[in-house]
C-alpha atoms as a PDB file:
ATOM      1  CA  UNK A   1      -7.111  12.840  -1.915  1.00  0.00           C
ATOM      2  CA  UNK A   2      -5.677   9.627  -3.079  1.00  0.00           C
ATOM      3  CA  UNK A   3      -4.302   9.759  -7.130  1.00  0.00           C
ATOM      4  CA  UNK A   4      -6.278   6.708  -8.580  1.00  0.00           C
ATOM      5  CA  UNK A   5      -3.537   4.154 -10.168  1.00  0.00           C
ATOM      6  CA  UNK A   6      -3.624   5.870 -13.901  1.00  0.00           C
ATOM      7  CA  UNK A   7      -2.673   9.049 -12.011  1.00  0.00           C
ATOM      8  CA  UNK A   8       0.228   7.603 -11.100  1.00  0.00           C
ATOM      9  CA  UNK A   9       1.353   5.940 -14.495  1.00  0.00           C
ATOM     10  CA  UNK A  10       1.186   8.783 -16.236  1.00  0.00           C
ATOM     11  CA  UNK A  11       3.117  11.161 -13.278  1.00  0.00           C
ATOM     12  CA  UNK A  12       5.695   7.947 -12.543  1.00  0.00           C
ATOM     13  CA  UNK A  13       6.594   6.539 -16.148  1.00  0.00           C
ATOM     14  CA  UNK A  14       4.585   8.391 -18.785  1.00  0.00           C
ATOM     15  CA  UNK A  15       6.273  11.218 -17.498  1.00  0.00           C
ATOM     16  CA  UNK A  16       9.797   9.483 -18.572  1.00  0.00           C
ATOM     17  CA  UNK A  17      11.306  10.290 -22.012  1.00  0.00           C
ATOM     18  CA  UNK A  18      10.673   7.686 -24.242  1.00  0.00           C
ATOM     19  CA  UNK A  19      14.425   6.218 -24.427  1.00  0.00           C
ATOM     20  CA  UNK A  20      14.050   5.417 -20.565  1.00  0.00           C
ATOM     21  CA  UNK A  21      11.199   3.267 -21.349  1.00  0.00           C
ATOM     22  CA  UNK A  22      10.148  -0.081 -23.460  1.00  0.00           C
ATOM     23  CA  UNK A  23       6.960  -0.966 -24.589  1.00  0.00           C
ATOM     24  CA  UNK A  24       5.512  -4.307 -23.914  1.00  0.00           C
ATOM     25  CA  UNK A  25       2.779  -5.540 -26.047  1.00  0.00           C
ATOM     26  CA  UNK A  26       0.069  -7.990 -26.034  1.00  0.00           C
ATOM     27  CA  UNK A  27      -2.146  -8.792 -29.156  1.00  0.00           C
ATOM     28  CA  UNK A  28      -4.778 -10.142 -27.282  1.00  0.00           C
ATOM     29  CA  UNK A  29      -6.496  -9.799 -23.550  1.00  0.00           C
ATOM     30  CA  UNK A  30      -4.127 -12.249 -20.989  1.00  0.00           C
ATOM     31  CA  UNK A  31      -5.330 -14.218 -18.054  1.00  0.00           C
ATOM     32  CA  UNK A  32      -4.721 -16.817 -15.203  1.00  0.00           C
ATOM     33  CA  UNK A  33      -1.209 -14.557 -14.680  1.00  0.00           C
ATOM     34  CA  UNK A  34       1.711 -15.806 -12.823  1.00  0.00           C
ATOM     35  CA  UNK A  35       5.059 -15.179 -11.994  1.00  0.00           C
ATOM     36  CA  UNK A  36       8.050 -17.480 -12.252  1.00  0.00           C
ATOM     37  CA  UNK A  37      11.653 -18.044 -12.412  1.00  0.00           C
ATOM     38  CA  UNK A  38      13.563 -20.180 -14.090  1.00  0.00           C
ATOM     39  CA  UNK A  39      17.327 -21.108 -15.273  1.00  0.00           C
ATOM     40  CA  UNK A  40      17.035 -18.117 -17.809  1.00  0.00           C
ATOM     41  CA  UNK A  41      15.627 -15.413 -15.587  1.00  0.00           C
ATOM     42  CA  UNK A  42      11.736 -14.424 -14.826  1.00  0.00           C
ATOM     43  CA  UNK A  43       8.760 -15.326 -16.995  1.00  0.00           C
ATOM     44  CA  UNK A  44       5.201 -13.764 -16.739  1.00  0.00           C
ATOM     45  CA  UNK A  45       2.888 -17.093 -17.933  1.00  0.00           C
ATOM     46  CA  UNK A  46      -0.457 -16.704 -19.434  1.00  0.00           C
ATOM     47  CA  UNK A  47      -2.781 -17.586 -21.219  1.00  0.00           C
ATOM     48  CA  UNK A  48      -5.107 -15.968 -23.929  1.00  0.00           C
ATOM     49  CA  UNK A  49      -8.629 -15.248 -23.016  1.00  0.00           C
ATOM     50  CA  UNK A  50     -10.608 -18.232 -23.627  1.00  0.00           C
ATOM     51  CA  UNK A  51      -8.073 -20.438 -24.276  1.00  0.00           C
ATOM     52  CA  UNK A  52      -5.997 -22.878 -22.438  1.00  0.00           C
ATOM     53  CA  UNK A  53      -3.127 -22.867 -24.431  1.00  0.00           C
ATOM     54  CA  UNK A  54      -0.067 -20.947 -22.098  1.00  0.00           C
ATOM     55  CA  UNK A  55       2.200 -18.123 -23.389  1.00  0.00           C
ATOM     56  CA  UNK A  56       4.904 -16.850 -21.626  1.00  0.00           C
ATOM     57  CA  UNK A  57       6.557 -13.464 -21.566  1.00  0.00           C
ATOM     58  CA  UNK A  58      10.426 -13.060 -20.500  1.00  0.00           C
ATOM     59  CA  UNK A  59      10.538 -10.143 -17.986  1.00  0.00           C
ATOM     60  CA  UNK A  60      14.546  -8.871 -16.802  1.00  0.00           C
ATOM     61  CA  UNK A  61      13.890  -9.016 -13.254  1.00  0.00           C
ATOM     62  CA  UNK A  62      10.990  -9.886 -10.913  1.00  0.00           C
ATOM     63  CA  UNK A  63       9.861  -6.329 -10.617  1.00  0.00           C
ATOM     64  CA  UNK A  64       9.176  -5.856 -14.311  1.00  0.00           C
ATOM     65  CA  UNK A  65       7.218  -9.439 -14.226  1.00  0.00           C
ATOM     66  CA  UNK A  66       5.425  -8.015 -11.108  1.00  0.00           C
ATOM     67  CA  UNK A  67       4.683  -4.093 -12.969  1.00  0.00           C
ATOM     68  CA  UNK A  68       3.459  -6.164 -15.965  1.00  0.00           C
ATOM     69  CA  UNK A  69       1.043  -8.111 -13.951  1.00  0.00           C
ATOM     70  CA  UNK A  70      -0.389  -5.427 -12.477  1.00  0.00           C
ATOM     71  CA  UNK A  71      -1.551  -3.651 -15.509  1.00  0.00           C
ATOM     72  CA  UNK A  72      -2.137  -6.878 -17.561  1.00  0.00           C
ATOM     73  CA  UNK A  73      -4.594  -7.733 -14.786  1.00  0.00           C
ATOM     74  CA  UNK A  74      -6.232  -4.152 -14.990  1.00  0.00           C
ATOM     75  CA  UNK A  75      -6.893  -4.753 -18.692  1.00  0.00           C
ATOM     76  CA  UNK A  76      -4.403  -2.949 -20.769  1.00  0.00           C
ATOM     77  CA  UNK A  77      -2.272  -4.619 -24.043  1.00  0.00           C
ATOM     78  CA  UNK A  78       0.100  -2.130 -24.373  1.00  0.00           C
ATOM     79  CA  UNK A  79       2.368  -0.930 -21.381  1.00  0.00           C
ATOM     80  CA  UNK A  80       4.947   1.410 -21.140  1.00  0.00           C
ATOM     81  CA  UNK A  81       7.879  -0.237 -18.653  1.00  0.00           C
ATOM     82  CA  UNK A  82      10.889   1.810 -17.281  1.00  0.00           C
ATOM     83  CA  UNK A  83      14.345   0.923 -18.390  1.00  0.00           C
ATOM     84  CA  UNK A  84      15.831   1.826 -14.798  1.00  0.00           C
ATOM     85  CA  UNK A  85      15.746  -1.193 -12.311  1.00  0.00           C
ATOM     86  CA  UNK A  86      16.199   0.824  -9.432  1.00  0.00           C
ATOM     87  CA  UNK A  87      13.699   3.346 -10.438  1.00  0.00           C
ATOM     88  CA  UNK A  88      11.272   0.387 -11.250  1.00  0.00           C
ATOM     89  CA  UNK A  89      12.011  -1.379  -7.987  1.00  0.00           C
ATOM     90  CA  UNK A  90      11.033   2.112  -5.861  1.00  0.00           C
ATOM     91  CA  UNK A  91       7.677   2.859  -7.430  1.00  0.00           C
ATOM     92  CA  UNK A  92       6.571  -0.125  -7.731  1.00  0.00           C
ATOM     93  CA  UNK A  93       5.097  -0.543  -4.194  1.00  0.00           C
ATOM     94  CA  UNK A  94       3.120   2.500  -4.863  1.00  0.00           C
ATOM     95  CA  UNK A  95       1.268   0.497  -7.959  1.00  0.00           C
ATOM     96  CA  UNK A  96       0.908  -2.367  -6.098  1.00  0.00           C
ATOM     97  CA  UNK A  97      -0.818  -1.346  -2.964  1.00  0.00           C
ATOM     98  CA  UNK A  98      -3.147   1.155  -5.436  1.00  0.00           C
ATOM     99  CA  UNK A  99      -4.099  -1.824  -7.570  1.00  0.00           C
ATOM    100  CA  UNK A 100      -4.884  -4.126  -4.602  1.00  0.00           C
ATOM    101  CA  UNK A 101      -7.087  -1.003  -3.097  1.00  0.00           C
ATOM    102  CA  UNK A 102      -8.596  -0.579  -5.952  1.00  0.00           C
ATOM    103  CA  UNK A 103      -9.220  -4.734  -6.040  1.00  0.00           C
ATOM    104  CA  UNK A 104     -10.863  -4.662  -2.341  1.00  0.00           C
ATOM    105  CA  UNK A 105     -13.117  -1.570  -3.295  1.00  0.00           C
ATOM    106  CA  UNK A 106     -14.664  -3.673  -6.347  1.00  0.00           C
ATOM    107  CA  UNK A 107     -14.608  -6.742  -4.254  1.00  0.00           C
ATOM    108  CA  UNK A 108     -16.779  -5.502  -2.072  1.00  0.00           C
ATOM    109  CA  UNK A 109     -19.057  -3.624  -4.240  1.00  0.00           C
ATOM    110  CA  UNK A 110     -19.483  -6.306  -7.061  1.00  0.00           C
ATOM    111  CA  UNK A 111     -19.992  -9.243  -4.139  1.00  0.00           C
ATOM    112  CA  UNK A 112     -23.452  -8.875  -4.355  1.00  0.00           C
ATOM    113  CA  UNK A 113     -23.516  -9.805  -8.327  1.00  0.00           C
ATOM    114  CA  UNK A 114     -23.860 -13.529  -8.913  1.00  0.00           C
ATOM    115  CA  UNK A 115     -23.142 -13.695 -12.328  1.00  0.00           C
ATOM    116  CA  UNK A 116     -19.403 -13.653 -12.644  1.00  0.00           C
ATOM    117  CA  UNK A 117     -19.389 -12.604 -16.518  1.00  0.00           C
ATOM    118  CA  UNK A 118     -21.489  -9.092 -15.454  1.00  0.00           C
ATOM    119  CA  UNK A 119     -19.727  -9.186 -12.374  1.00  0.00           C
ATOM    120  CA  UNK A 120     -16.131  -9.241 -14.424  1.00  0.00           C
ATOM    121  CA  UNK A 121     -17.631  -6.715 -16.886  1.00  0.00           C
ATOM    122  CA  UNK A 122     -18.620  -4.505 -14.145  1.00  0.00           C
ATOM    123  CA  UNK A 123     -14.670  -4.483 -12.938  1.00  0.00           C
ATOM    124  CA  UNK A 124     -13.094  -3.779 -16.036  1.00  0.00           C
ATOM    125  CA  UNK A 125     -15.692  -0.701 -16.707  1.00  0.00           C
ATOM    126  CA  UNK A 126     -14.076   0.476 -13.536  1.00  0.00           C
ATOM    127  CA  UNK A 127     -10.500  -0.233 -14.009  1.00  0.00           C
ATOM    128  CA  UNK A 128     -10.976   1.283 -17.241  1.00  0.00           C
ATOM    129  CA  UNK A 129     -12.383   4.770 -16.251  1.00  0.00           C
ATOM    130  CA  UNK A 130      -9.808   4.624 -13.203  1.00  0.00           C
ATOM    131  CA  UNK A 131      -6.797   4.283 -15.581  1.00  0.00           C
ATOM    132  CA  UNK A 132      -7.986   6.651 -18.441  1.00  0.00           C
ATOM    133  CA  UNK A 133      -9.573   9.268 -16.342  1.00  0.00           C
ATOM    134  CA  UNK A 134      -8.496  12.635 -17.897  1.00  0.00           C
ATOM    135  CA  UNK A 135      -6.005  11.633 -20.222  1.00  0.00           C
ATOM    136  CA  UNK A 136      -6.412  10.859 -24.179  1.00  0.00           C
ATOM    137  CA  UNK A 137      -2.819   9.572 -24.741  1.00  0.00           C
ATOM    138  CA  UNK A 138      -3.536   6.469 -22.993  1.00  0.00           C
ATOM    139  CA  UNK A 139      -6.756   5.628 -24.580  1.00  0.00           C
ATOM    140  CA  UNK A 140      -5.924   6.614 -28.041  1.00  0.00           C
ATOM    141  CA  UNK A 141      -2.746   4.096 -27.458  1.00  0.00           C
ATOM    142  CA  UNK A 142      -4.135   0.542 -26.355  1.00  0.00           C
ATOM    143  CA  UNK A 143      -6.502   1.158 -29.358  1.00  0.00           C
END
């Protein structure tokens, strides 16, 4: 059986001691996410939800802009990142093929709702039970 994406945070970088990571935090729920690079390095632009103001978010390489997308877009405010590049760089194709599985799957089960706010609702139930499924730490922490 297939560990759903939370699964793998917590066995991949929860499972870190806390000196090998850094915490990233968000006040607020981002959206429209990209990735760019610029004279000073990579930036993770956003913007606030509702808004059209932009934010941006300096990342220190294009994997931990990419890692940060992937769990921004999921829902979360608070993320756990690890310190190691290399170690970064070799799990990160495991998050990102989970996360765009787990993108198709909801794709093709919310299609058939036309209203895109209960559609969008319906996602993020999902995404939520698929990340905190059997674990309190995680929960108790975006709080």
């Amino acid at each position: 059986m297939r560990k759903l994406i939370g699964e793998i945070y917590r066995e991949k970088v929860l499972s870190l001691s806390k000196r090998s990571l850094r915490k990233v935090e968000l006040e607020y729920s981002p959206e429209n996410l990209r990735i760019e690079k610029d004279l000073f390095g990579w930036k993770l632009f956003y913007t606030r939800f509702g808004r059209k103001t932009g934010y941006f978010l300096e990342c220190r390489s294009e994997e931990e802009a990419r890692f940060l997308k992937i769990f921004f877009e999921l829902g979360l405010k608070k993320i756990h990142v690890p310190k190691d590049e290399k170690y970064l760089k070799s799990i990160l194709p495991e998050f990102e093929k989970e996360k765009k599985r787990t993108d198709e799957i909801l794709d093709f089960y919310t299609d058939a709702i036309l209203n895109r706010q209960i559609r969008e609702r319906v996602k993020h139930e999902v995404y939520m039970e698929v990340l905190y499924r059997g674990t309190k730490e995680m929960e108790e922490e975006q709080k």
